[in-house]
C-alpha atoms as a PDB file:
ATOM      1  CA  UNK A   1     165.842 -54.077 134.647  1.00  0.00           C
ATOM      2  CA  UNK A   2     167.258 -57.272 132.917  1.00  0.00           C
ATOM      3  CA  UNK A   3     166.325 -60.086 134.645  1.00  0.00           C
ATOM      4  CA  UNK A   4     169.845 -61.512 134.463  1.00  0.00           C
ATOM      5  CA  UNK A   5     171.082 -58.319 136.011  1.00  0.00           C
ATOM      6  CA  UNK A   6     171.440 -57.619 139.691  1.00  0.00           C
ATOM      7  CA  UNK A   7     171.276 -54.989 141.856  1.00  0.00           C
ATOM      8  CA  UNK A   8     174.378 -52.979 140.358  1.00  0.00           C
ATOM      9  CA  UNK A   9     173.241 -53.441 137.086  1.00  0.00           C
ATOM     10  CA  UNK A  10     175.866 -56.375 136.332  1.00  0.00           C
ATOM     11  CA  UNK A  11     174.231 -59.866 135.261  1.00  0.00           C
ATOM     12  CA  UNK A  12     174.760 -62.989 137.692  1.00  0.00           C
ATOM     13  CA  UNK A  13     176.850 -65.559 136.616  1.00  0.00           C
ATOM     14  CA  UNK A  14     174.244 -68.799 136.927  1.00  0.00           C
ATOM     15  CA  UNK A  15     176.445 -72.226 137.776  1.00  0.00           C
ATOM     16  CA  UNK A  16     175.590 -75.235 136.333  1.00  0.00           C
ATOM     17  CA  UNK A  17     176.888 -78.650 136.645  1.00  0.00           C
ATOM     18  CA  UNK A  18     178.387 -80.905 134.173  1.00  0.00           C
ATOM     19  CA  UNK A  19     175.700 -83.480 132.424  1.00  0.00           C
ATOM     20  CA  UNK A  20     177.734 -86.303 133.916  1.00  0.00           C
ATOM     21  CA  UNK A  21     178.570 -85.234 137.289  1.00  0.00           C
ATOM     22  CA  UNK A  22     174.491 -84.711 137.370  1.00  0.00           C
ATOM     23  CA  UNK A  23     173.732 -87.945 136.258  1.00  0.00           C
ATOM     24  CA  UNK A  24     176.106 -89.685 138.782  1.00  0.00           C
ATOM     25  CA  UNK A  25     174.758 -87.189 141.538  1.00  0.00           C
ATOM     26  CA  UNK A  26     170.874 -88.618 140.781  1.00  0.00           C
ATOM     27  CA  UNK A  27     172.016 -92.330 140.886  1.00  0.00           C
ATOM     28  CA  UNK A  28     173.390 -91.168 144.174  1.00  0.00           C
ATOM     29  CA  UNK A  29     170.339 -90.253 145.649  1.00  0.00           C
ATOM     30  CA  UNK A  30     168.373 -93.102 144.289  1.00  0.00           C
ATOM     31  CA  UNK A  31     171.021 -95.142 145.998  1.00  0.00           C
ATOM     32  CA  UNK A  32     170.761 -93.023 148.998  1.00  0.00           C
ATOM     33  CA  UNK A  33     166.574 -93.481 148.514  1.00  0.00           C
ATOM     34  CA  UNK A  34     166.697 -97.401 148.162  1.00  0.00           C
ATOM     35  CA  UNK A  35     168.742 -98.100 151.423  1.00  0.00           C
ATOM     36  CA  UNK A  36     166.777 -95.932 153.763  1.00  0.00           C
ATOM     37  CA  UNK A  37     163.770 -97.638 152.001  1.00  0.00           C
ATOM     38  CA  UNK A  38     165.318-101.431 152.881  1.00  0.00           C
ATOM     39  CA  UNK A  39     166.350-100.112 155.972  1.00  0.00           C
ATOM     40  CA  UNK A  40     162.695 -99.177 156.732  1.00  0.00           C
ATOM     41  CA  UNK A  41     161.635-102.663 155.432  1.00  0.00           C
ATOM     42  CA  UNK A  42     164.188-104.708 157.798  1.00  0.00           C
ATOM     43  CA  UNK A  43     163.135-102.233 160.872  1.00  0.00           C
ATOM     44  CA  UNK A  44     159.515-102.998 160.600  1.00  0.00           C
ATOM     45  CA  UNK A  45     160.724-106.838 159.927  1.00  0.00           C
ATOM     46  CA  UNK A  46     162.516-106.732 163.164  1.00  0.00           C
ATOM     47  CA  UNK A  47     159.657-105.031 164.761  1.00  0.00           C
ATOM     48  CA  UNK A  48     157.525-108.031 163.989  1.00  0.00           C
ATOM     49  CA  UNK A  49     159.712-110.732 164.922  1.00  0.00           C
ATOM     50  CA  UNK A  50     160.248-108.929 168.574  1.00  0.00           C
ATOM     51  CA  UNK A  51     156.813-108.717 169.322  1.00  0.00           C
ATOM     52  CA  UNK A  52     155.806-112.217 167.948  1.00  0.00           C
ATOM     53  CA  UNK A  53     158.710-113.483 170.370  1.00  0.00           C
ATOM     54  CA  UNK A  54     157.358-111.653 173.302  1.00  0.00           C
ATOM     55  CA  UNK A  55     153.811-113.247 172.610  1.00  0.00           C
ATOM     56  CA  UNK A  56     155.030-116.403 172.306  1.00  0.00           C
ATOM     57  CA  UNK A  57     156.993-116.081 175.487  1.00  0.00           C
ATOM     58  CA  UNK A  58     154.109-114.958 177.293  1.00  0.00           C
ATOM     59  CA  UNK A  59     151.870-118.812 176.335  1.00  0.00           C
ATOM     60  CA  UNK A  60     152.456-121.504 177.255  1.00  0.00           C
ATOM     61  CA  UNK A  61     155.028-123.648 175.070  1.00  0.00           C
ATOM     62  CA  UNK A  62     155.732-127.289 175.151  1.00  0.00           C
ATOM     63  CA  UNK A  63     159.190-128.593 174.805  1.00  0.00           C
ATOM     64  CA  UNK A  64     158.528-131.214 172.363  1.00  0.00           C
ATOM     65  CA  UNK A  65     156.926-128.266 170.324  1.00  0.00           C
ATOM     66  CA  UNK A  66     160.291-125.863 170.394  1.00  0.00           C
ATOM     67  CA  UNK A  67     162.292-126.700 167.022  1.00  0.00           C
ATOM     68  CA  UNK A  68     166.238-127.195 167.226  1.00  0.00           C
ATOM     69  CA  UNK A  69     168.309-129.555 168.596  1.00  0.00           C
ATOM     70  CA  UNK A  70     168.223-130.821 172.456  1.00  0.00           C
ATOM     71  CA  UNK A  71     171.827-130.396 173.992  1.00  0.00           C
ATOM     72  CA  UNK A  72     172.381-131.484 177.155  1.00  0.00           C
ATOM     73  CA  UNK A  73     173.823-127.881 178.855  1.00  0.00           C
ATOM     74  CA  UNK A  74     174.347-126.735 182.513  1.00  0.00           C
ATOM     75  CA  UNK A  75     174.780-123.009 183.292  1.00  0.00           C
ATOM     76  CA  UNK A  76     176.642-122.441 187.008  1.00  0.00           C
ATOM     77  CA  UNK A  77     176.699-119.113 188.622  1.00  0.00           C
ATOM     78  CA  UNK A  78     179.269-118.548 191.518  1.00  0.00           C
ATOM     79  CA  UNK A  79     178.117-116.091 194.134  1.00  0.00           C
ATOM     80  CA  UNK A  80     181.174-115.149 196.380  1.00  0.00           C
ATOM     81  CA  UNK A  81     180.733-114.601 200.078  1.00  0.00           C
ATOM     82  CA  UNK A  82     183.539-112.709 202.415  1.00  0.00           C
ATOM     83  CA  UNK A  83     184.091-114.586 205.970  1.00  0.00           C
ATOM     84  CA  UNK A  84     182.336-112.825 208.553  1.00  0.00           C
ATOM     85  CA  UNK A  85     179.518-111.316 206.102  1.00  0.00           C
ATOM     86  CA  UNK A  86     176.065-112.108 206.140  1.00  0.00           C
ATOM     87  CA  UNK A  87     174.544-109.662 203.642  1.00  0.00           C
ATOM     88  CA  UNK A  88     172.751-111.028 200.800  1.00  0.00           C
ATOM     89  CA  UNK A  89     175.052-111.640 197.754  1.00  0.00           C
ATOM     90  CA  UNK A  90     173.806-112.204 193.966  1.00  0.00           C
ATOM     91  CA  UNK A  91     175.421-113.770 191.393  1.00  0.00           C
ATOM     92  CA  UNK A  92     174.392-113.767 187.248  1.00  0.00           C
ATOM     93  CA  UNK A  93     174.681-116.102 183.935  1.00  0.00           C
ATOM     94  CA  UNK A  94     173.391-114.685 180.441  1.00  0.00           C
ATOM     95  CA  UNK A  95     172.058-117.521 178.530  1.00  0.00           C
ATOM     96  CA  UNK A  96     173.396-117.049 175.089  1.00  0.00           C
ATOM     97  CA  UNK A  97     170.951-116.313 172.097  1.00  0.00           C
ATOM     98  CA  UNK A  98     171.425-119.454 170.665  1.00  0.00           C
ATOM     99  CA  UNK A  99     168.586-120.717 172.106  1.00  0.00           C
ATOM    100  CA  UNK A 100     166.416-121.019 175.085  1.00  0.00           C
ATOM    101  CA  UNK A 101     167.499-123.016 177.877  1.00  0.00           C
ATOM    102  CA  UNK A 102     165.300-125.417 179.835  1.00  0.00           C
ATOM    103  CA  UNK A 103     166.312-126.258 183.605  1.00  0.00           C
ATOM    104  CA  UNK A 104     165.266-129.708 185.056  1.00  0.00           C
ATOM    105  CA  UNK A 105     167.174-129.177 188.401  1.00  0.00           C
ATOM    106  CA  UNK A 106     168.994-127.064 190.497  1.00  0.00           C
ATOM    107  CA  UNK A 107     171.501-127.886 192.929  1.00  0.00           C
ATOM    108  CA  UNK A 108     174.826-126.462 194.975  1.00  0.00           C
ATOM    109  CA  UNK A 109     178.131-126.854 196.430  1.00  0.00           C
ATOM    110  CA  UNK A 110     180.852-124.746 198.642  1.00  0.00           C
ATOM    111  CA  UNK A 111     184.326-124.573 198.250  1.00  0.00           C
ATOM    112  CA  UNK A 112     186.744-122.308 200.407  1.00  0.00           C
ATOM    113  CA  UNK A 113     188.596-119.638 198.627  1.00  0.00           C
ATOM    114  CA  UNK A 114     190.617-118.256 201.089  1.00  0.00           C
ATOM    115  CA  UNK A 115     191.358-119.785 204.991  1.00  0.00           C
ATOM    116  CA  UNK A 116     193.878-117.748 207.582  1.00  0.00           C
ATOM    117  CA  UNK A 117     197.114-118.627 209.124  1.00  0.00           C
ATOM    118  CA  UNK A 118     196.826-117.445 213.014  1.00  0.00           C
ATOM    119  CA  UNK A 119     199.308-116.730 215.080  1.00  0.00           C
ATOM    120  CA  UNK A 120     199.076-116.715 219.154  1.00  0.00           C
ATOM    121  CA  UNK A 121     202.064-116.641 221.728  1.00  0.00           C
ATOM    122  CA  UNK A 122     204.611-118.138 218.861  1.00  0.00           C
ATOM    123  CA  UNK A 123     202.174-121.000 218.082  1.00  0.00           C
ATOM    124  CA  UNK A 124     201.440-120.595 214.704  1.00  0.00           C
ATOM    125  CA  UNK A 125     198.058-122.912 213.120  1.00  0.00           C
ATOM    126  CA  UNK A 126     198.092-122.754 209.134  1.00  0.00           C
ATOM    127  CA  UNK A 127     194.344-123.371 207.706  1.00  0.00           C
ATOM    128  CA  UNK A 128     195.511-122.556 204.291  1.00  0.00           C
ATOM    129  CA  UNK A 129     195.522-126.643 203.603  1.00  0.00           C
ATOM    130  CA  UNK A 130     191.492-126.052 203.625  1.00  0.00           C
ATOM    131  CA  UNK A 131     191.751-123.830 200.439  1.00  0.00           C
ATOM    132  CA  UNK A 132     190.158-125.570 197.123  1.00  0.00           C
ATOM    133  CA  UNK A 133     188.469-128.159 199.420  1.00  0.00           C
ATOM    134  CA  UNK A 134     184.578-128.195 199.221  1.00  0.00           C
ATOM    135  CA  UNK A 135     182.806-127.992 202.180  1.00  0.00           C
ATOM    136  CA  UNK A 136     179.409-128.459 203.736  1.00  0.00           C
ATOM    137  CA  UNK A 137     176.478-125.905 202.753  1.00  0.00           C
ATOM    138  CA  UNK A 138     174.091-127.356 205.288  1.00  0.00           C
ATOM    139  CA  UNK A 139     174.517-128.600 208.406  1.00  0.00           C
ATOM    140  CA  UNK A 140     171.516-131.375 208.463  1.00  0.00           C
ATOM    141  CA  UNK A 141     173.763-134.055 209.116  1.00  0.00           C
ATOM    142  CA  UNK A 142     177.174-132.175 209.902  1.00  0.00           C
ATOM    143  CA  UNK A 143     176.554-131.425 213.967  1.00  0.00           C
ATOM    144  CA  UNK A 144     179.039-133.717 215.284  1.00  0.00           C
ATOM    145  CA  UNK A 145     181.557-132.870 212.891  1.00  0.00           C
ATOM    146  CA  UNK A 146     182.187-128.964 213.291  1.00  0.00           C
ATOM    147  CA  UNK A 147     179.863-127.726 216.682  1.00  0.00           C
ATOM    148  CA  UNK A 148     183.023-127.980 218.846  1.00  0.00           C
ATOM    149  CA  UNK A 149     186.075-125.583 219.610  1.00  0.00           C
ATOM    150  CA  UNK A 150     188.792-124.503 216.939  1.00  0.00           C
ATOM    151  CA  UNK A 151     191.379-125.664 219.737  1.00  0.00           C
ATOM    152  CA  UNK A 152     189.866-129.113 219.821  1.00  0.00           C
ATOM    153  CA  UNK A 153     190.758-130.031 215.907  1.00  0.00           C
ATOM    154  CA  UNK A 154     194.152-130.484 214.082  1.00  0.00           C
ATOM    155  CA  UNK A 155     193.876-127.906 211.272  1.00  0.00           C
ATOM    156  CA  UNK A 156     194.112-130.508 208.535  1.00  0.00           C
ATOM    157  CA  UNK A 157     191.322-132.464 209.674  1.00  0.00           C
ATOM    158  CA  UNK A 158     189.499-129.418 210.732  1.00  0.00           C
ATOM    159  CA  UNK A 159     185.704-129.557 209.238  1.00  0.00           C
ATOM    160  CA  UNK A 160     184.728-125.778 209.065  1.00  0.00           C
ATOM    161  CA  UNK A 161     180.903-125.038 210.378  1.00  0.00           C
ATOM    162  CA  UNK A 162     178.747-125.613 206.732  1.00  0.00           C
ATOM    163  CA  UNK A 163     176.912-122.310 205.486  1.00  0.00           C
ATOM    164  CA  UNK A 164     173.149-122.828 206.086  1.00  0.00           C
ATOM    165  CA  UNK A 165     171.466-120.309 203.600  1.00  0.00           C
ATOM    166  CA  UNK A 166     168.296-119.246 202.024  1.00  0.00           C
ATOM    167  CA  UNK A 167     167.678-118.267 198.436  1.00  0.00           C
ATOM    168  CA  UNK A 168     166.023-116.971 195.673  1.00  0.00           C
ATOM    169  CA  UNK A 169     166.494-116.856 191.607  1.00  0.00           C
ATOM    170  CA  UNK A 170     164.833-114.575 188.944  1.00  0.00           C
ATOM    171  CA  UNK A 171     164.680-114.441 185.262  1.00  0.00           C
ATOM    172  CA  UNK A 172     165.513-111.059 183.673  1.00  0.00           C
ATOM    173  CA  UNK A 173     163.523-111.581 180.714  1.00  0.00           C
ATOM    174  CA  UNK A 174     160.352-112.639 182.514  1.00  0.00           C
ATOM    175  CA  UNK A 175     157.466-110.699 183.823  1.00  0.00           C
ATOM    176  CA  UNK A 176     156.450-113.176 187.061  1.00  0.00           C
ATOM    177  CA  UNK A 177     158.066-113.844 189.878  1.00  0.00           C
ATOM    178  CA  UNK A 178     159.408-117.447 190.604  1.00  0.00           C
ATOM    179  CA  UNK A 179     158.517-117.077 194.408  1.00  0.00           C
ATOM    180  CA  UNK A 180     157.477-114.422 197.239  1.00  0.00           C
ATOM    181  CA  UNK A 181     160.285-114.980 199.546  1.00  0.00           C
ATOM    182  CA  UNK A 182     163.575-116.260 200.120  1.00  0.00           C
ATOM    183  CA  UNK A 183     163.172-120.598 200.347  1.00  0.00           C
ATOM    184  CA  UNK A 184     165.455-123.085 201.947  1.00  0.00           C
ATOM    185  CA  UNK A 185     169.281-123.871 201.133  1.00  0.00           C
ATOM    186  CA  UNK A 186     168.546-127.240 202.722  1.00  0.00           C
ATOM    187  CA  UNK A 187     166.830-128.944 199.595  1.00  0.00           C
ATOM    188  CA  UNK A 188     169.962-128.574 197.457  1.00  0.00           C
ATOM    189  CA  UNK A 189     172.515-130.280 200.068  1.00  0.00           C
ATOM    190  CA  UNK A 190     172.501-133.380 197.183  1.00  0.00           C
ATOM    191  CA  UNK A 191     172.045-136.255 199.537  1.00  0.00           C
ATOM    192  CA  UNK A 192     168.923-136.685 197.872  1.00  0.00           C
ATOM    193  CA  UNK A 193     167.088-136.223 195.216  1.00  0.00           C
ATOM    194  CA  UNK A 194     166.197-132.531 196.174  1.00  0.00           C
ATOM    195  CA  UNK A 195     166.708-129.811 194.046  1.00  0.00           C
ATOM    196  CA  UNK A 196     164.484-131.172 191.237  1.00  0.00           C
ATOM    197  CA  UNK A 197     162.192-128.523 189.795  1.00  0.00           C
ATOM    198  CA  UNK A 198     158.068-129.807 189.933  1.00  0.00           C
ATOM    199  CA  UNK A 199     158.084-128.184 186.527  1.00  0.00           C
ATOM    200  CA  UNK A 200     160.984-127.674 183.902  1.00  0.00           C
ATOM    201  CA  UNK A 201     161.895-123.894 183.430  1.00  0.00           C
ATOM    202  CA  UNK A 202     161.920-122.011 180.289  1.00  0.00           C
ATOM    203  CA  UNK A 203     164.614-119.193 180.148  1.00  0.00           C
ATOM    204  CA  UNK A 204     164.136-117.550 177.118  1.00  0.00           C
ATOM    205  CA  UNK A 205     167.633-117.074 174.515  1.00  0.00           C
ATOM    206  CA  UNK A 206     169.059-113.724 176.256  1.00  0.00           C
ATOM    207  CA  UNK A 207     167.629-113.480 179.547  1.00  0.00           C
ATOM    208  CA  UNK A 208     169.542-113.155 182.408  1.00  0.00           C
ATOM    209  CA  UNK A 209     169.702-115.665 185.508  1.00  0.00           C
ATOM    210  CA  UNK A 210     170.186-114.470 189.050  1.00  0.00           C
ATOM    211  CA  UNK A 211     170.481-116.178 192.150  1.00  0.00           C
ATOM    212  CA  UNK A 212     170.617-114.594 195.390  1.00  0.00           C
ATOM    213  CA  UNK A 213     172.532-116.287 198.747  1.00  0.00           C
ATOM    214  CA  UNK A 214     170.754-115.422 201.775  1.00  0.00           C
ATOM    215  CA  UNK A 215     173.564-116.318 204.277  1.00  0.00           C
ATOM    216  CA  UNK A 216     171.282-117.379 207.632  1.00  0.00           C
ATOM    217  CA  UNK A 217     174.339-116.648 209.657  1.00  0.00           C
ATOM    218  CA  UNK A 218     178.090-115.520 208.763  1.00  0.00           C
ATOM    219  CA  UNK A 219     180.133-116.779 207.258  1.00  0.00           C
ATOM    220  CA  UNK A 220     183.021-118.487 208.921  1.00  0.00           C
ATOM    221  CA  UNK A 221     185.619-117.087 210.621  1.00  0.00           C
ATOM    222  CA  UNK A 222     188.366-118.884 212.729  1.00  0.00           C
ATOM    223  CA  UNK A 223     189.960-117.650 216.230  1.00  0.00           C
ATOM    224  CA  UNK A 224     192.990-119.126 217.274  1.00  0.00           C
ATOM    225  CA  UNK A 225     193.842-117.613 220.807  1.00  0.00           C
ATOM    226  CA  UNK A 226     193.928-113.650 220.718  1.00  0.00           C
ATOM    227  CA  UNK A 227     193.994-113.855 216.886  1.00  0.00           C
ATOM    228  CA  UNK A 228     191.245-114.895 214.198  1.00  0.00           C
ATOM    229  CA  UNK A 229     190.538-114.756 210.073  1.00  0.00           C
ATOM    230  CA  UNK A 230     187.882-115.428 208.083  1.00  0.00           C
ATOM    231  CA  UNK A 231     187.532-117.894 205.984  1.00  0.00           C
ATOM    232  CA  UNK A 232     185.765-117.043 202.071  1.00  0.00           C
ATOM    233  CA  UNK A 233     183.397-119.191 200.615  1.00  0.00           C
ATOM    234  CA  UNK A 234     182.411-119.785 196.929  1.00  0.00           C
ATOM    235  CA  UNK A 235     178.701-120.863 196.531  1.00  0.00           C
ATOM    236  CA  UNK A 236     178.492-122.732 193.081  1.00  0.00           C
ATOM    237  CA  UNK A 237     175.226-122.801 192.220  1.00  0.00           C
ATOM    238  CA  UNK A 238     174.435-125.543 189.137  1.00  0.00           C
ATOM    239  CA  UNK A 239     171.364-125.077 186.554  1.00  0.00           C
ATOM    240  CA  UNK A 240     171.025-128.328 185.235  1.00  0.00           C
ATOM    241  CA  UNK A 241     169.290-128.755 181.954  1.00  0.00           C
ATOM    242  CA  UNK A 242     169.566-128.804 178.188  1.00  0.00           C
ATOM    243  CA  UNK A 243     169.253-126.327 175.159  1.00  0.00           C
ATOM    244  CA  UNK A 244     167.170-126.099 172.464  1.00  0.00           C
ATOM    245  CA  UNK A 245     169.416-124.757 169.618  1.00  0.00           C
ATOM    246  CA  UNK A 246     168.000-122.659 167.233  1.00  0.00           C
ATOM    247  CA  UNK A 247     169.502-120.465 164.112  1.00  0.00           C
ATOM    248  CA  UNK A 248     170.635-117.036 165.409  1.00  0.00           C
ATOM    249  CA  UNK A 249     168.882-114.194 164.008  1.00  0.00           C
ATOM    250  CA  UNK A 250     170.348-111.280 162.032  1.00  0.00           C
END
């Protein structure tokens, strides 16, 4: 049989391609062959530069020693807390990949978000005047001014009790903890110089930041006669520091 024929005897037709539609078809594929090879080359680059990152994050690294320019920087995470709750409440901050940032202190304030108007026996008392104030977050020195009855304050003067806490904050990006249990809220009430970490800390570009509000009792809520609201707090809590800015990576 003819080896052009098939089967039936009739000869296959054989297709070929036109010498320029094959020549643009191979500098296709070399195209095609040169990306996935740069592609290869760039994935094995990034490779590299993730794991010399991770090293470096697990030594020890002096400030001085970080290149890119110091900029003073302060990250704040607000951590809301519902009148009446005490359940643990956490709050986050990414720190951009700009570069790392380095906290020198820690500190924290309360303002109220939200206060009740209370009706009893067509008396009405309006706490709303106490919303966007700052409060209290510790009552160290604050006994005289709130441990009394609701009835025996005129709402605008009215002091609500402060929010004694404890708390806790963790890096995302690291592999340690910062501490085995919940500490104090007492050491950032700012009448001091608490709140001022023994060491600086290193948060690495990326990582995440969260701090967690331990309330040690609830939170506020006000009872005027047969009726009461609660009153919702805002814990801002203030990472003091600086960046070191380095050139982003692609």
């Amino acid at each position: 049989m003819n080896a052009n024929s098939n089967g039936n005897g009739r000869r296959s037709k054989k297709q070929t391609l036109h010498p320029l539609v094959r020549i643009e078809l191979d500098k296709f594929a070399d195209r095609l062959n040169q990306i996935q090879d740069e592609n290869e080359r760039l994935s094995a680059q990034l490779q590299d530069e993730r794991a010399a990152r991770e090293a470096l994050e697990r030594q020890q690294v002096h400030i001085d020693d970080m290149p890119g320019k110091q900029l003073p920087f302060k990250f704040q995470i607000n951590v809301n807390l519902a009148g009446g709750g005490q359940s643990p409440v956490t709050g986050t901050v990414n720190v951009s990949r700009d570069g790392p940032f380095i906290c020198r202190r820690i500190f924290a304030s309360a303002i109220i978000t939200d206060a009740p108007i209370l009706e009893d026996g067509g008396t009405t008392e309006d706490y709303s005047d106490m919303i966007g104030r700052f409060v209290p977050i510790s009552s160290r020195t604050e006994y005289n001014s709130w441990a009394r009855d609701v009835d025996d304050f005129v709402p605008d003067s009215y002091v609500p009790p402060p929010l004694d806490f404890e708390w806790e904050y963790s890096d995302g990006g690291s592999e340690r903890n910062r501490q085995d249990k919940p500490i104090s809220g007492d050491i950032l009430f700012r009448r001091d110089d608490d709140g001022y970490l023994m060491n600086n800390e290193i948060f690495a570009a990326g990582t995440t930041i969260s701090f967690i509000v331990h309330p040690l009792r609830a939170v506020p809520t006000l009872t005027f006669g047969a009726d009461s609201g609660p009153i919702d707090l805002q814990v801002k809590i203030t990472f003091d520091g600086f960046k070191v800015l380095q050139p982003l990576e692609f």
